[in-house]
Protein backbone atom coordinates (compact mmCIF):
# COMPACT_ATOMS: atom_id res chain seq x y z
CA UNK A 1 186.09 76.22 55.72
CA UNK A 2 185.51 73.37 58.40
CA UNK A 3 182.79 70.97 58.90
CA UNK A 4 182.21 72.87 61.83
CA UNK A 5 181.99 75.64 60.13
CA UNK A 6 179.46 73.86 57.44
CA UNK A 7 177.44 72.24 59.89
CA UNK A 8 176.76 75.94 61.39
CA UNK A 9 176.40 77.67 58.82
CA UNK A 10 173.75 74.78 57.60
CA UNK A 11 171.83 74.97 61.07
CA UNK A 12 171.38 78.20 60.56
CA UNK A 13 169.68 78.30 57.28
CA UNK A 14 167.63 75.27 57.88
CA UNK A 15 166.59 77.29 60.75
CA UNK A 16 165.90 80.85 58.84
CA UNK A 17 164.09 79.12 56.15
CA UNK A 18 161.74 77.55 59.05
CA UNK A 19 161.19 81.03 60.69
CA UNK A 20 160.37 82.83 57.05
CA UNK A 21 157.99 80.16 56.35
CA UNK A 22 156.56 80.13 59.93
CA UNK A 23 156.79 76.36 60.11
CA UNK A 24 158.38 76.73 63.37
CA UNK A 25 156.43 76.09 66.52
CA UNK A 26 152.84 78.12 67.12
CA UNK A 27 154.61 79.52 70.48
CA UNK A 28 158.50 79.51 70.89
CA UNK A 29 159.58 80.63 74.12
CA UNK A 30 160.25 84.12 73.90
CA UNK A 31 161.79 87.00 76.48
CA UNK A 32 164.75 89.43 76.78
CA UNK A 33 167.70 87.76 75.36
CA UNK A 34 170.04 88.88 77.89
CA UNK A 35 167.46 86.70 80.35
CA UNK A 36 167.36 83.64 77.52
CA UNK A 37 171.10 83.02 77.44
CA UNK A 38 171.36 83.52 81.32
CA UNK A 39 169.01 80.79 81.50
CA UNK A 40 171.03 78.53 78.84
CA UNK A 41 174.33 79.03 80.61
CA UNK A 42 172.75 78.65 83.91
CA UNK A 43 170.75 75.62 83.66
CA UNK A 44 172.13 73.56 80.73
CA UNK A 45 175.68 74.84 80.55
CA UNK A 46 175.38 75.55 77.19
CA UNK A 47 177.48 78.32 75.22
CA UNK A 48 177.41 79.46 72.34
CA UNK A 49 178.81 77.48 69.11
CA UNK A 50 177.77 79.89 66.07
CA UNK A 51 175.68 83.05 65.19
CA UNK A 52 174.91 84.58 61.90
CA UNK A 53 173.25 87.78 61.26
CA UNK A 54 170.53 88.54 58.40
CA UNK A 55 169.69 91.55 56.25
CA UNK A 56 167.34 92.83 58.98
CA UNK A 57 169.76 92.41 61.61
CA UNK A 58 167.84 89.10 63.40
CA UNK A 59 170.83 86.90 65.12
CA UNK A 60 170.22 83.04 64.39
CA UNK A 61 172.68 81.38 67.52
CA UNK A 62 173.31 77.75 68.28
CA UNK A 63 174.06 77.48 71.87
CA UNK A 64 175.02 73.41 73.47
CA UNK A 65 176.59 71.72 75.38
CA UNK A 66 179.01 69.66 74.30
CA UNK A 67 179.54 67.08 77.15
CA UNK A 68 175.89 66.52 77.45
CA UNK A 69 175.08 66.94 74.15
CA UNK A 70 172.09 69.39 74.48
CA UNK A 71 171.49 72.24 71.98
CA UNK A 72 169.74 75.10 71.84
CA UNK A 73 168.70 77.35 68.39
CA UNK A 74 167.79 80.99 69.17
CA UNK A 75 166.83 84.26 67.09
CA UNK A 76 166.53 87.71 68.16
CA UNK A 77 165.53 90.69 66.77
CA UNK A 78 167.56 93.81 66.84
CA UNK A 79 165.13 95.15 70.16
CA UNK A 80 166.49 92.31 72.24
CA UNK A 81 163.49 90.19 71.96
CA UNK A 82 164.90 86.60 71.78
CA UNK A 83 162.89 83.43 70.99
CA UNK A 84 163.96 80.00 71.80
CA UNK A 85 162.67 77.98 68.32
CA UNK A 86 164.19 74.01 68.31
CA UNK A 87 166.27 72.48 71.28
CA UNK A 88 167.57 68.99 70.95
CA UNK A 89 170.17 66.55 72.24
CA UNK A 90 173.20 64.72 70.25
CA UNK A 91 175.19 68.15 69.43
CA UNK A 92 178.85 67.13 68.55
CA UNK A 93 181.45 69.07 66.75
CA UNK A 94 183.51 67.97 63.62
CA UNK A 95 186.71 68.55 61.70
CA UNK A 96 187.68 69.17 58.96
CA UNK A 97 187.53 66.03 56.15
């Protein structure tokens, strides 16, 4: 397994255990997901990086962009619905130590 693979799998349980707990924001920006990824690629050039799936099917995806640095965590449910819950800048990949 790579640091890549580490740091990915470690962004996305930091980011499940905010979501069970509801410590993440009061009102993510939510919509289809189809429309939330457009919008990522679109505006930010960001792609996606990762995506895990939980035992009721949500899909936790880090989406960036590596030149610029921006990132983008997003869940969805298995309806589509897709909510934008952190965003940041700084994203770089690693190897392997």
């Amino acid at each position: 397994m790579t640091s890549k693979d580490l740091f990915s799998i470690g962004s996305i349980f930091a980011v499940a255990l905010l979501y069970a707990s509801g410590a993440w924001a009061q009102s993510p920006t939510c919509g289809p997901r189809a429309k939330i990824i457009q919008v990522l690629n679109d505006r930010f050039k960001e792609t996606r990086q990762s995506y895990a799936v939980d035992g009721q099917n949500r899909r936790f995806e880090t989406f960036a962009n590596a030149e610029k640095g921006s990132w983008t965590l997003v869940i969805s449910d298995p309806s589509g619905k897709a909510c934008i819950i952190a965003v940041g800048h700084s994203f770089e990949t690693t190897s392997a130590s």
